[in-house]
Protein backbone atom coordinates (compact mmCIF):
# COMPACT_ATOMS: atom_id res chain seq x y z
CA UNK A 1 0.00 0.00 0.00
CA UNK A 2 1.35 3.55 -1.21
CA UNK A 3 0.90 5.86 1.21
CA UNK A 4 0.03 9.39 0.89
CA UNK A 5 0.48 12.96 2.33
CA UNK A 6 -1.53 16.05 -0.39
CA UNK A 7 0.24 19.10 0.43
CA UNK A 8 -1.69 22.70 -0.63
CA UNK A 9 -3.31 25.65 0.84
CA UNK A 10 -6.49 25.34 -1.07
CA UNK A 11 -9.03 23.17 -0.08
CA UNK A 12 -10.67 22.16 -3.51
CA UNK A 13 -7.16 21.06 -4.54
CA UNK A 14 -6.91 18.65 -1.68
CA UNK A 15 -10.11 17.48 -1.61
CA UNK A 16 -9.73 17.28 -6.12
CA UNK A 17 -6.66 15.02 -5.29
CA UNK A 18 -8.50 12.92 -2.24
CA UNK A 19 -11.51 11.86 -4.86
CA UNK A 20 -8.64 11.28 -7.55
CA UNK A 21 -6.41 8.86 -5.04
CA UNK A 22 -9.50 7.04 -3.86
CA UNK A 23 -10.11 5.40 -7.08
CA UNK A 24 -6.76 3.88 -7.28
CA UNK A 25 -5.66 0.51 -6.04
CA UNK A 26 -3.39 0.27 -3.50
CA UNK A 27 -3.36 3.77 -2.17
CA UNK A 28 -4.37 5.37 0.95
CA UNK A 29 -4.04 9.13 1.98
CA UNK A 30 -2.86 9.22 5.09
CA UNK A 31 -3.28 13.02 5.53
CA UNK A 32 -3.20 16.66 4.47
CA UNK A 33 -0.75 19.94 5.27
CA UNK A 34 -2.05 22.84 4.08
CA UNK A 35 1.08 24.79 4.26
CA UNK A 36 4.94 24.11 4.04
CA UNK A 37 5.93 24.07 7.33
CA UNK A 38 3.22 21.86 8.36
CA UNK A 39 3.86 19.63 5.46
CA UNK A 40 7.61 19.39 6.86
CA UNK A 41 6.14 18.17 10.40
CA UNK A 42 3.76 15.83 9.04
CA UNK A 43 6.40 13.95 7.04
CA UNK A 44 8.14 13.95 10.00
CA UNK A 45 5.51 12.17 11.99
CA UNK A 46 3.68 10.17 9.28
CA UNK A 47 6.56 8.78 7.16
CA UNK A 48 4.65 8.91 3.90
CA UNK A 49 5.72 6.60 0.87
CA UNK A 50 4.70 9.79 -1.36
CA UNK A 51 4.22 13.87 -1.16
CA UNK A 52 1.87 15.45 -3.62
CA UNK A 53 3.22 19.03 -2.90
CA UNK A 54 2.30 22.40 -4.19
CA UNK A 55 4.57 24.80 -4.67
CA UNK A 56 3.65 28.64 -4.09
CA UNK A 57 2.23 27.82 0.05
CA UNK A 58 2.18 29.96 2.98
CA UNK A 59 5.07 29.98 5.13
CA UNK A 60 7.55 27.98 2.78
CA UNK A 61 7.67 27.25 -0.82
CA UNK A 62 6.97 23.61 -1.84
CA UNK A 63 10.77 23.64 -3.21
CA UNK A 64 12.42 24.72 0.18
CA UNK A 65 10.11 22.14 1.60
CA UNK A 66 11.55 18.99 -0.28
CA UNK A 67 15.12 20.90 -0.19
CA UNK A 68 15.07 20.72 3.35
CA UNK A 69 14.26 16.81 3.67
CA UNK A 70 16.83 14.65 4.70
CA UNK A 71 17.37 11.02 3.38
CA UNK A 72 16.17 8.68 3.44
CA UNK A 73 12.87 11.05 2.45
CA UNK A 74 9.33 10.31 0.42
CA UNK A 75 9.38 10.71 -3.14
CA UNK A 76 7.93 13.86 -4.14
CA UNK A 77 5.34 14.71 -7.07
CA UNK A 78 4.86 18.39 -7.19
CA UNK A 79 1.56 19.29 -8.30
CA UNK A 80 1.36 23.40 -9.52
CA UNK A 81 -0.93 25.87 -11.40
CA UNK A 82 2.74 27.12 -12.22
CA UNK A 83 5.48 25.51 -15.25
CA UNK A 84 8.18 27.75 -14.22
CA UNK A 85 9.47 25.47 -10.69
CA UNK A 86 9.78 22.57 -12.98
CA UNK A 87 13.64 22.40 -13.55
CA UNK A 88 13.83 23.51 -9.86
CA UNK A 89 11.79 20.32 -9.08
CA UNK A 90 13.85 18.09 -11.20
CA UNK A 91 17.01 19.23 -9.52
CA UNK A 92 15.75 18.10 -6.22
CA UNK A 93 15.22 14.93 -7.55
CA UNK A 94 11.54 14.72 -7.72
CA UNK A 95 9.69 11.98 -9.63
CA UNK A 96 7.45 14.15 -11.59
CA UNK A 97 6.29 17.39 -12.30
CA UNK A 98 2.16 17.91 -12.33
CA UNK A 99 0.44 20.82 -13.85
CA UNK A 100 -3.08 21.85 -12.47
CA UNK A 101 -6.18 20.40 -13.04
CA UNK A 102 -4.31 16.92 -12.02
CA UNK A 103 -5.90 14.36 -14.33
CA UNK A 104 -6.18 10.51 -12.66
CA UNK A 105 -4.46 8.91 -15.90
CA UNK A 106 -1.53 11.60 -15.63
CA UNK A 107 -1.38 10.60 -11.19
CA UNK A 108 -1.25 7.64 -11.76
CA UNK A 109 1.50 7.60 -14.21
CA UNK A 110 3.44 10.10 -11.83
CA UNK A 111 2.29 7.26 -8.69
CA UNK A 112 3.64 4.02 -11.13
CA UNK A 113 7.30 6.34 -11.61
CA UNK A 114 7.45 5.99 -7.45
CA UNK A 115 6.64 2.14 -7.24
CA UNK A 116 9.62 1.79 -10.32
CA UNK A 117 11.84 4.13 -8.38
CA UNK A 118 11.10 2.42 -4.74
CA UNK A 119 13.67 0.21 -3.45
CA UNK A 120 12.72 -3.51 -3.01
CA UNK A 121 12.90 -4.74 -0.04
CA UNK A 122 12.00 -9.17 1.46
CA UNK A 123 8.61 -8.79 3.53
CA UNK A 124 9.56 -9.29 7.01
CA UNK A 125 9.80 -12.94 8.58
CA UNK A 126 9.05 -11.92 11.99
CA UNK A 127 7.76 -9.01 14.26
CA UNK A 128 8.23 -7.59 17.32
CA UNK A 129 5.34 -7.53 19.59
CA UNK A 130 4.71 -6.60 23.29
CA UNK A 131 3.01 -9.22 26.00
CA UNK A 132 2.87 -7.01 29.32
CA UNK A 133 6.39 -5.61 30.02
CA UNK A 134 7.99 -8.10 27.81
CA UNK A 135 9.10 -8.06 24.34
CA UNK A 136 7.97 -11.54 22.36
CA UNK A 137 9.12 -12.25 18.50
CA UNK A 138 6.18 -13.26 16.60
CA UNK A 139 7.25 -15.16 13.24
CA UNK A 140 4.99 -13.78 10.29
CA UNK A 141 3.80 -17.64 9.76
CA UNK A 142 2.05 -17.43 13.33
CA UNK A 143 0.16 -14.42 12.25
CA UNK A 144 -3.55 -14.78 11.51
CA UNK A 145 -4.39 -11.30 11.59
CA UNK A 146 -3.87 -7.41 12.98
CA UNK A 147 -6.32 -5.22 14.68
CA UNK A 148 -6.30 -1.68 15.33
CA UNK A 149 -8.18 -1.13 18.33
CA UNK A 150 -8.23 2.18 19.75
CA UNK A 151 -5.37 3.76 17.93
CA UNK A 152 -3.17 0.59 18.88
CA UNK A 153 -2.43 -2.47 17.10
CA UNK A 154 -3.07 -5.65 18.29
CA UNK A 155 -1.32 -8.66 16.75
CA UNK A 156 -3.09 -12.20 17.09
CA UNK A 157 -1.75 -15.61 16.57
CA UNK A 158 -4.27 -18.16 16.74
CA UNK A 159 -4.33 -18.46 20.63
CA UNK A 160 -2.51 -15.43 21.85
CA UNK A 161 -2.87 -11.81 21.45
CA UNK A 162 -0.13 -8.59 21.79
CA UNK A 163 0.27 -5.29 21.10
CA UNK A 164 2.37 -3.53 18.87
CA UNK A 165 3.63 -0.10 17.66
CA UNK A 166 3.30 0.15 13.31
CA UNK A 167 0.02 0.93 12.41
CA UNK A 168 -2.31 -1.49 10.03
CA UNK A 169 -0.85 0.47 6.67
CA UNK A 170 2.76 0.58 8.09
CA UNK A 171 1.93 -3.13 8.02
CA UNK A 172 0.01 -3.34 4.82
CA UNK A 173 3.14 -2.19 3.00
CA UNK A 174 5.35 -4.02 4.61
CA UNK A 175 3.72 -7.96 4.19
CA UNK A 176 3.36 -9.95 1.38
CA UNK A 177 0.19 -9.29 -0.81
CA UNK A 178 -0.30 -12.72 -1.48
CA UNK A 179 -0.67 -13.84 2.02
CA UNK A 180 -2.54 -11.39 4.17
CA UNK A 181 -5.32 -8.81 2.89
CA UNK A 182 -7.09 -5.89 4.08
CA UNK A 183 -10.56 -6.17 5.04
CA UNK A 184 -11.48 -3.04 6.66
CA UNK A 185 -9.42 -0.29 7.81
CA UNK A 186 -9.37 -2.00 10.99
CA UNK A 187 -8.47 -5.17 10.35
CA UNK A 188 -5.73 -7.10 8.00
CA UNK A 189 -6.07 -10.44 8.04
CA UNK A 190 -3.81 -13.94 6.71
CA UNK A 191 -5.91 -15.71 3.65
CA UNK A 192 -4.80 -18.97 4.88
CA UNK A 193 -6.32 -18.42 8.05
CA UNK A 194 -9.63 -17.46 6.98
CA UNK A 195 -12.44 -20.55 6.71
CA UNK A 196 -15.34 -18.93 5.54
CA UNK A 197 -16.97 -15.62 4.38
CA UNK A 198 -20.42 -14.40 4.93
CA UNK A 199 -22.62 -12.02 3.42
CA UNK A 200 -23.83 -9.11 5.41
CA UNK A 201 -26.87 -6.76 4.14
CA UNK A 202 -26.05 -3.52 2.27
CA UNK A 203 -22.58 -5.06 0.72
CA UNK A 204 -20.71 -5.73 3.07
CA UNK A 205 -19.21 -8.99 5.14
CA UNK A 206 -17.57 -11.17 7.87
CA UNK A 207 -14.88 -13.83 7.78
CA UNK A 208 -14.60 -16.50 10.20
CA UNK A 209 -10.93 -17.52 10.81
CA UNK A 210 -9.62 -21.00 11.90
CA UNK A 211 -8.92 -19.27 15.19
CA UNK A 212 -12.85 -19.02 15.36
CA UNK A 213 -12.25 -15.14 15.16
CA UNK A 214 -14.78 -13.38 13.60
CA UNK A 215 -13.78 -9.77 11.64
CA UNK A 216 -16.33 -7.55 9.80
CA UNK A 217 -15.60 -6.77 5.82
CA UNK A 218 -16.20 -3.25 4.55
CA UNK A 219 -18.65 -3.35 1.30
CA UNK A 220 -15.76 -1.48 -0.88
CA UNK A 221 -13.28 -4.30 -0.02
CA UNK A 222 -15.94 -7.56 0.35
CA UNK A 223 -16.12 -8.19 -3.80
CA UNK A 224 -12.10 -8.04 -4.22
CA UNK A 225 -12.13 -10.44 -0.82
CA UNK A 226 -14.01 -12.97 -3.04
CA UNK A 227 -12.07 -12.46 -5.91
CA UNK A 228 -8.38 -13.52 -3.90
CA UNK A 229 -9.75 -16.29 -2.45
CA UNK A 230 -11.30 -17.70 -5.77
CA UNK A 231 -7.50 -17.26 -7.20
C-alpha cells in the first residue's frame, strides 16, 4: 500500500486530489498539510511513501520544503498551477512534475514512476510484539491477523494476542500481498487463516478464521475479498 500525504493551501485542490487517489488501487491518503511548514512536520511524523506538494504555500515554498528533507525522504510529485518550478523540481530529484487540473491517468503515471523508483525490499519474517512488560518475536507464519483497536495495534496468533507499535498500513506495505489482505481499515487479516466468508446486508461482510475469530468486511473491499480467495 502507497501511502500518501496532499500538500496545498487550497481546499478544492486537496479534496480534487483525495476523490482522484480514492479510485486507485493500493493507495491510501494518510493526511493533508495545508502549508509548508506543516507539510515538513507531518512527514516527519507520518513517514509517507509519497508527497503530492504544491509549490507557491504559505510559510515555505513547496521547493524549500523537499530541499530541506533529509534522506532517506518520500518521493515527491509536485503538483502546480505554475510551469516555471519545474527544472527547480527536477534538480531536487523529484519523480514528476504535475500541472493543475491533475488528471487521474496523468497521477497515476506520476504514482507508477514511485513504485519503479522504490527500493525492493523481502517482507519481514518476523515481528516484534509486546506481551505485558515483555518483548515476544512473533514469526509472520504465526500471524492470523492485525487489529487496530483504539489507535493501537493488536497482533493475534491463533491463541494469543499482543500489542504492537506500526500501524495497520505501516503493516500493509510491509507484508506480502499474497498472504494477508485488508478487510477493513481496521483489520488485515492472513488468507490462509480465513475458513469462511459471509454475506452481510447492504454489501458488506464477515470472515470467520480457523482461530474461530470473527472480523467484519467493509462493502468497498468484500467483492475483491471474493475475488483472492477464488485465485
Amino acid at each position: 500500500m502507497t501511502r500518501v500525504l496532499i500538500v496545498d493551501d487550497e481546499l478544492p485542490a486537496r479534496e480534487r486530489l483525495q476523490r482522484l487517489l480514492g479510485g486507485l488501487e493500493g493507495v491510501c491518503v494518510c493526511g493533508e498539510a495545508d502549508d509548508g511548514v506543516a507539510a515538513i512536520e507531518q512527514i516527519r511524523v507520518l513517514r509517507p511513501d509519497v508527497v503530492l506538494l504544491d509549490v507557491e504555500m504559505p510559510g515555505c515554498r513547496g521547493t524549500e520544503v523537499a530541499a530541506s528533507l533529509p534522506d532517506p525522504r518520500p518521493h515527491i510529485i509536485f503538483c502546480t498551477a505554475y510551469d516555471r518550478y519545474a527544472v527547480e523540481a527536477f534538480e531536487l530529484r523529484a519523480i514528476d512534475y504535475l500541472l493543475k487540473p491533475v488528471t487521474r491517468s496523468r497521477l497515476e503515471q506520476a504514482l507508477a514512476k514511485t513504485r519503479e523508483a522504490a527500493p525492493k525490499l523481502p517482507p519481514p519474517q518476523r515481528f516484534l510484539a509486546r506481551s505485558g512488560e515483555r518483548y515476544v518475536v512473533i514469526p509472520v507464519a504465526d500471524i492470523v491477523a492485525f487489529l487496530s483497536e483504539s489507535g493501537l495495534t493488536k497482533l493475534c496468533t491463533r491463541d494469543r494476542e499482543y500489542w504492537m507499535d506500526p500501524t495497520l498500513n505501516d503493516l500493509e506495505a510491509r507484508l506480502d500481498a499474497a498472504h494477508f489482505f485488508r478487510i477493513s481499515r481496521a483489520a488485515l487479516v492472513r488468507l490462509d487463516e480465513i475458513k469462511e466468508v459471509a454475506p452481510l446486508p447492504g454489501g458488506s461482510g464477515q470472515v470467520t478464521l480457523k482461530s474461530g475469530r470473527r472480523e467484519e468486511v467493509s462493502r468497498r473491499r468484500f467483492r475483491e475479498l471474493l475475488d483472492r480467495l477464488a485465485t
